[in-house]
Protein backbone atom coordinates (compact mmCIF):
# COMPACT_ATOMS: atom_id res chain seq x y z
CA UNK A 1 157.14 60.90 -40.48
CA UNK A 2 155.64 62.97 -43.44
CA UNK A 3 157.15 65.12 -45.28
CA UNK A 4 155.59 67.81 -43.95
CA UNK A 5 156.62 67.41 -40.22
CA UNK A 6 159.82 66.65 -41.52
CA UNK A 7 159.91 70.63 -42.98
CA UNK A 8 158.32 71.59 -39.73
CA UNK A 9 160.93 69.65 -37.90
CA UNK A 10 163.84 71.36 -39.92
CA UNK A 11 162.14 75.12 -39.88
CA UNK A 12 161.89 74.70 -35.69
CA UNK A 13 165.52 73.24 -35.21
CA UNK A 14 166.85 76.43 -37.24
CA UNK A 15 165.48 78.88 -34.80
CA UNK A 16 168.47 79.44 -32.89
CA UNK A 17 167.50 79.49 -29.03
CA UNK A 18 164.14 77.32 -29.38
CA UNK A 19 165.59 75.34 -31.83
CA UNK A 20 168.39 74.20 -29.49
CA UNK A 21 166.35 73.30 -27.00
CA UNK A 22 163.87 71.23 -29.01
CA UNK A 23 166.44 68.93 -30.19
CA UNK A 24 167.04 68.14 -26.32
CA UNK A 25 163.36 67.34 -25.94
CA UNK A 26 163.29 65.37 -29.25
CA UNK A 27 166.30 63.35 -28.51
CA UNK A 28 165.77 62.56 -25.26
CA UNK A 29 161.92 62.75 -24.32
CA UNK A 30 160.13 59.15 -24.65
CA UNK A 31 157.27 59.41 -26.34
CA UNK A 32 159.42 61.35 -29.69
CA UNK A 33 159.25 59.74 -32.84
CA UNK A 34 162.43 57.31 -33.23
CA UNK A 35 163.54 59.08 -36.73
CA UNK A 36 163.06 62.31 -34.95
CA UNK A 37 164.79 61.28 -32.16
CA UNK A 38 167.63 60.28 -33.91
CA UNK A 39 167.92 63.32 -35.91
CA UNK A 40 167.94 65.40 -32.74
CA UNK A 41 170.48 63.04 -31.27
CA UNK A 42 173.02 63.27 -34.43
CA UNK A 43 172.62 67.08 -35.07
CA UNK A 44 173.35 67.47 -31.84
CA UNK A 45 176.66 65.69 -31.86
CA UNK A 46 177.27 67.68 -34.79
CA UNK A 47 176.95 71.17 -32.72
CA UNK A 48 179.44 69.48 -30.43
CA UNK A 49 182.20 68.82 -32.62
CA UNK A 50 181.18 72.27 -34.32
CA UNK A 51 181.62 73.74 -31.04
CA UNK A 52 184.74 72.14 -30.23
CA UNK A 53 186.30 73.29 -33.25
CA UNK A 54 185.30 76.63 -32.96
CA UNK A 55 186.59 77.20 -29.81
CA UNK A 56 189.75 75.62 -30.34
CA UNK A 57 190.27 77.55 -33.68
CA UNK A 58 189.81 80.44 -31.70
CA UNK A 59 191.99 79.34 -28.73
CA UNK A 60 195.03 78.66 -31.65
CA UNK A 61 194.72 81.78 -33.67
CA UNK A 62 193.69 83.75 -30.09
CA UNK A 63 196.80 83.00 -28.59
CA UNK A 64 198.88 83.60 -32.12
CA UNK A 65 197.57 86.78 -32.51
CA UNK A 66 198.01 87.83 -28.88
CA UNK A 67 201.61 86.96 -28.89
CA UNK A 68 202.09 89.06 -32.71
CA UNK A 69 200.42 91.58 -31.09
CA UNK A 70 202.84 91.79 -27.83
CA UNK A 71 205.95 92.06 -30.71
CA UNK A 72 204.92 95.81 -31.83
């Protein structure tokens, strides 16, 4: 890949709806590029564990402040 569809590649994947779903149809649609592919694949896995973290800081600090709440 050139630079250049590299930049386009990043610009896209930052738009946040669109950008989402393109890195489904890069990873996982056959006739992608492999590098692109891959990229789409890993920064993917990175929303996951993004995702997983935010939710369960939320669910810890959630429930904490909940309970502190119920004290007053």
């Amino acid at each position: 890949m050139t630079i250049q569809e590299w930049v386009l590649t990043l610009i896209v994947s930052l738009i946040p709806i669109i950008g989402f779903i393109m890195l489904f149809i890069w990873g996982f649609s056959n006739n992608s590029n492999a590098n692109k592919a891959n990229f789409a694949k890993s920064a993917l896995i990175v929303w996951a564990i993004l995702i997983t973290f935010y939710f369960s800081f939320f669910l810890i600090f959630g429930v904490a402040l909940l309970r502190a709440m119920n004290n007053y």
